[in-house]
N, C-alpha and C. Protein backbone atom coordinates (compact mmCIF):
# COMPACT_ATOMS: atom_id res chain seq x y z
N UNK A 1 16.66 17.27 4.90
CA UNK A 1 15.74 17.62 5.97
C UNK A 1 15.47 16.37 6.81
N UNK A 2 15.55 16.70 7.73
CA UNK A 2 15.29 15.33 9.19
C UNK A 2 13.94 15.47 9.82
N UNK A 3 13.51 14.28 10.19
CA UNK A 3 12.49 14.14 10.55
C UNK A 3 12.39 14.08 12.29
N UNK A 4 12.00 14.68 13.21
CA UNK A 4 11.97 14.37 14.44
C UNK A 4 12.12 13.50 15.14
N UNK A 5 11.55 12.09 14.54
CA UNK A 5 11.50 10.85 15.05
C UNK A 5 13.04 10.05 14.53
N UNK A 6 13.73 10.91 13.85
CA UNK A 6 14.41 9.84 12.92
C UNK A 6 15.89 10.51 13.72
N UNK A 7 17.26 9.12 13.78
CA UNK A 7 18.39 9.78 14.48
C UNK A 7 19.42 10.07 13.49
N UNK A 8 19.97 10.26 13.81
CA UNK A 8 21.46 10.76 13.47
C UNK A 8 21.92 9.82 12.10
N UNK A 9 21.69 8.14 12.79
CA UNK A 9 22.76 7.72 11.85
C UNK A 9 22.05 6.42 11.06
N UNK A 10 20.49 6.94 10.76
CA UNK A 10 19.60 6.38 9.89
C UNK A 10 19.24 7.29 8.44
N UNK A 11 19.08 7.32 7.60
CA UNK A 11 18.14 8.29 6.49
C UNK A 11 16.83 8.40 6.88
N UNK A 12 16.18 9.30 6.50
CA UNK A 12 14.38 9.48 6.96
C UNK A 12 14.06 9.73 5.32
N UNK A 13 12.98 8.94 5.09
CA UNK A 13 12.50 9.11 3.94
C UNK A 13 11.24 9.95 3.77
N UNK A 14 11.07 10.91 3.39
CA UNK A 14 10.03 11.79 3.44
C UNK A 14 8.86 11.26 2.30
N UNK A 15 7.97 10.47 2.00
CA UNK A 15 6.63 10.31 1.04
C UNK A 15 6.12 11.14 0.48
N UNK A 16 6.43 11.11 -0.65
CA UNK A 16 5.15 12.08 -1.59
C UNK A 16 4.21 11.43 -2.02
N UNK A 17 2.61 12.48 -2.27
CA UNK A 17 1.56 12.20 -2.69
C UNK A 17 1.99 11.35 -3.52
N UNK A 18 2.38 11.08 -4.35
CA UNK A 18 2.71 10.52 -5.65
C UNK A 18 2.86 8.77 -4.90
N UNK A 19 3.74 8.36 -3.82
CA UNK A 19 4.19 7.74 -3.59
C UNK A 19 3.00 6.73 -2.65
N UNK A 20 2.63 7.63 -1.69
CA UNK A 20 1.67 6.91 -0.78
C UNK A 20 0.40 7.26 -1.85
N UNK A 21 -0.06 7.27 -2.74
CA UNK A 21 -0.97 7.05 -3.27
C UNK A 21 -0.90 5.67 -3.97
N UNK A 22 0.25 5.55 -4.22
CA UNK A 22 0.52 3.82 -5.12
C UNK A 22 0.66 3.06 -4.23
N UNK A 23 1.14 3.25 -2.85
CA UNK A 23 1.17 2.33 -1.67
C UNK A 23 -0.59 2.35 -1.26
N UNK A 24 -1.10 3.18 -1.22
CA UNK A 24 -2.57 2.83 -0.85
C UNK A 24 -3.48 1.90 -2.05
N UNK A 25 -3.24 2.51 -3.20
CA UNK A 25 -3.78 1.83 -4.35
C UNK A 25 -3.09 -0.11 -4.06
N UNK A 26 -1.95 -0.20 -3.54
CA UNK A 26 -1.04 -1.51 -3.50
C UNK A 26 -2.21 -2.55 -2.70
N UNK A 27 -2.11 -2.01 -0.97
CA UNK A 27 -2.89 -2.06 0.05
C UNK A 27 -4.32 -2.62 -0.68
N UNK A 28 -5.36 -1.85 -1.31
CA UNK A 28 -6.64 -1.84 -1.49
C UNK A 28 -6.85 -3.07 -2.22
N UNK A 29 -5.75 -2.66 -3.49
CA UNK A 29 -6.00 -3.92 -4.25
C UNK A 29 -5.45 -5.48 -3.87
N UNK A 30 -4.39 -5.54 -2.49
CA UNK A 30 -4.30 -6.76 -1.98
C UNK A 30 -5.70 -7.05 -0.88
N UNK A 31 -6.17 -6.27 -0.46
CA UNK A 31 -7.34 -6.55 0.63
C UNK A 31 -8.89 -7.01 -0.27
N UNK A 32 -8.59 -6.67 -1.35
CA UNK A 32 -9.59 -7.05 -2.52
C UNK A 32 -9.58 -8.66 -2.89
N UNK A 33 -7.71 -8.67 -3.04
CA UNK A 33 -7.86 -10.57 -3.92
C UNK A 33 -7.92 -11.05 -2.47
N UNK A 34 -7.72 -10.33 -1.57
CA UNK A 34 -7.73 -12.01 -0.23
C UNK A 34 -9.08 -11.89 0.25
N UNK A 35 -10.20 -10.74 0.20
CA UNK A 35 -11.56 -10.99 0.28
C UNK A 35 -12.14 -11.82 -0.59
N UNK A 36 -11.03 -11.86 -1.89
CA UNK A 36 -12.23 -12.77 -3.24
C UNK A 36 -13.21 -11.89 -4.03
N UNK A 37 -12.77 -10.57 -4.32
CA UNK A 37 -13.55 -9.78 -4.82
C UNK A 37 -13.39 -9.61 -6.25
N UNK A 38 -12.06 -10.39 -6.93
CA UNK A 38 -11.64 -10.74 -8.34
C UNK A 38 -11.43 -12.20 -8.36
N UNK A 39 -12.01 -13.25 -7.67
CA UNK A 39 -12.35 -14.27 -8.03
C UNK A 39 -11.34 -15.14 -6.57
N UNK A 40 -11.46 -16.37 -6.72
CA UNK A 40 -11.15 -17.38 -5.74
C UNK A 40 -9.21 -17.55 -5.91
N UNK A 41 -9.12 -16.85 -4.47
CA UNK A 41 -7.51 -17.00 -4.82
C UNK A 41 -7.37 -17.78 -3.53
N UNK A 42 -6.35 -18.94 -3.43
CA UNK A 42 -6.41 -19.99 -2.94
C UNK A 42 -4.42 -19.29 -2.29
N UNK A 43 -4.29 -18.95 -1.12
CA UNK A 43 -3.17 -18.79 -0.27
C UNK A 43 -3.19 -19.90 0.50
N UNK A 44 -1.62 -19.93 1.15
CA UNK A 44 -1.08 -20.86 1.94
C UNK A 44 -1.86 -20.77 3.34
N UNK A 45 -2.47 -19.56 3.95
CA UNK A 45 -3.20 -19.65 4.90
C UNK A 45 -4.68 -20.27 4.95
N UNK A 46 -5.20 -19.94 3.53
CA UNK A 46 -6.55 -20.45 3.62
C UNK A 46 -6.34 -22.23 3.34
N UNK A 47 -5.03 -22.44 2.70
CA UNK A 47 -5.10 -24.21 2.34
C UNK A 47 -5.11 -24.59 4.16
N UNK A 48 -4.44 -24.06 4.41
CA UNK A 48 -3.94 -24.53 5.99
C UNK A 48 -5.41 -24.41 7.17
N UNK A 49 -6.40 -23.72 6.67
CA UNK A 49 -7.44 -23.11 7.55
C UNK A 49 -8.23 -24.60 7.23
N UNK A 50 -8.30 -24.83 6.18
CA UNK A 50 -9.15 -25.68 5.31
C UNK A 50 -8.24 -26.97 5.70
N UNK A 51 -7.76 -27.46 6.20
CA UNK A 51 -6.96 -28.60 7.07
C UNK A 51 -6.44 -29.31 5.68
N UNK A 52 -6.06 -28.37 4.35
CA UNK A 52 -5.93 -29.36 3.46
C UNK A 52 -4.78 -28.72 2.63
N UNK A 53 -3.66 -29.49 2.16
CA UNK A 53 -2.82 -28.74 1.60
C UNK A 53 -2.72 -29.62 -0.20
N UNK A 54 -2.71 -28.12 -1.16
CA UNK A 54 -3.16 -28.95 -2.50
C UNK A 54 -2.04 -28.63 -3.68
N UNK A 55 -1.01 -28.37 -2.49
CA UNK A 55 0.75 -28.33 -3.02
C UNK A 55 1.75 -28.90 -1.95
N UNK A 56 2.38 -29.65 -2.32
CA UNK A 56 3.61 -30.19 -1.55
C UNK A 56 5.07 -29.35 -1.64
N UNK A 57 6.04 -29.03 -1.34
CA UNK A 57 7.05 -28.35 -1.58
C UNK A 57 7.92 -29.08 -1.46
């Protein structure tokens, strides 16, 4: 089955409940650790915000 938006010589992937429910659950729980709502998680954007970097590569 094809999707309207989708052409000829791509696949269209159709989502089940099943599927976008673990992608929303994914979503929630990343918008959670970068608020700090399970404790202090330290990303490459916030070292960089903080004019301080506390890993070298």
């Amino acid at each position: 089955m094809e999707d309207e938006d989708c052409n000829h010589s791509s696949q269209c992937h159709s989502w089940s409940k099943k599927e976008i429910d673990i992608l929303l659950e994914l979503v929630i729980e990343n918008k959670n650790l970068l608020e700090g709502k399970y404790g202090l998680l330290v990303t490459e954007a916030n070292k960089r915000k903080n004019g301080r970097r506390l890993w070298q590569p």
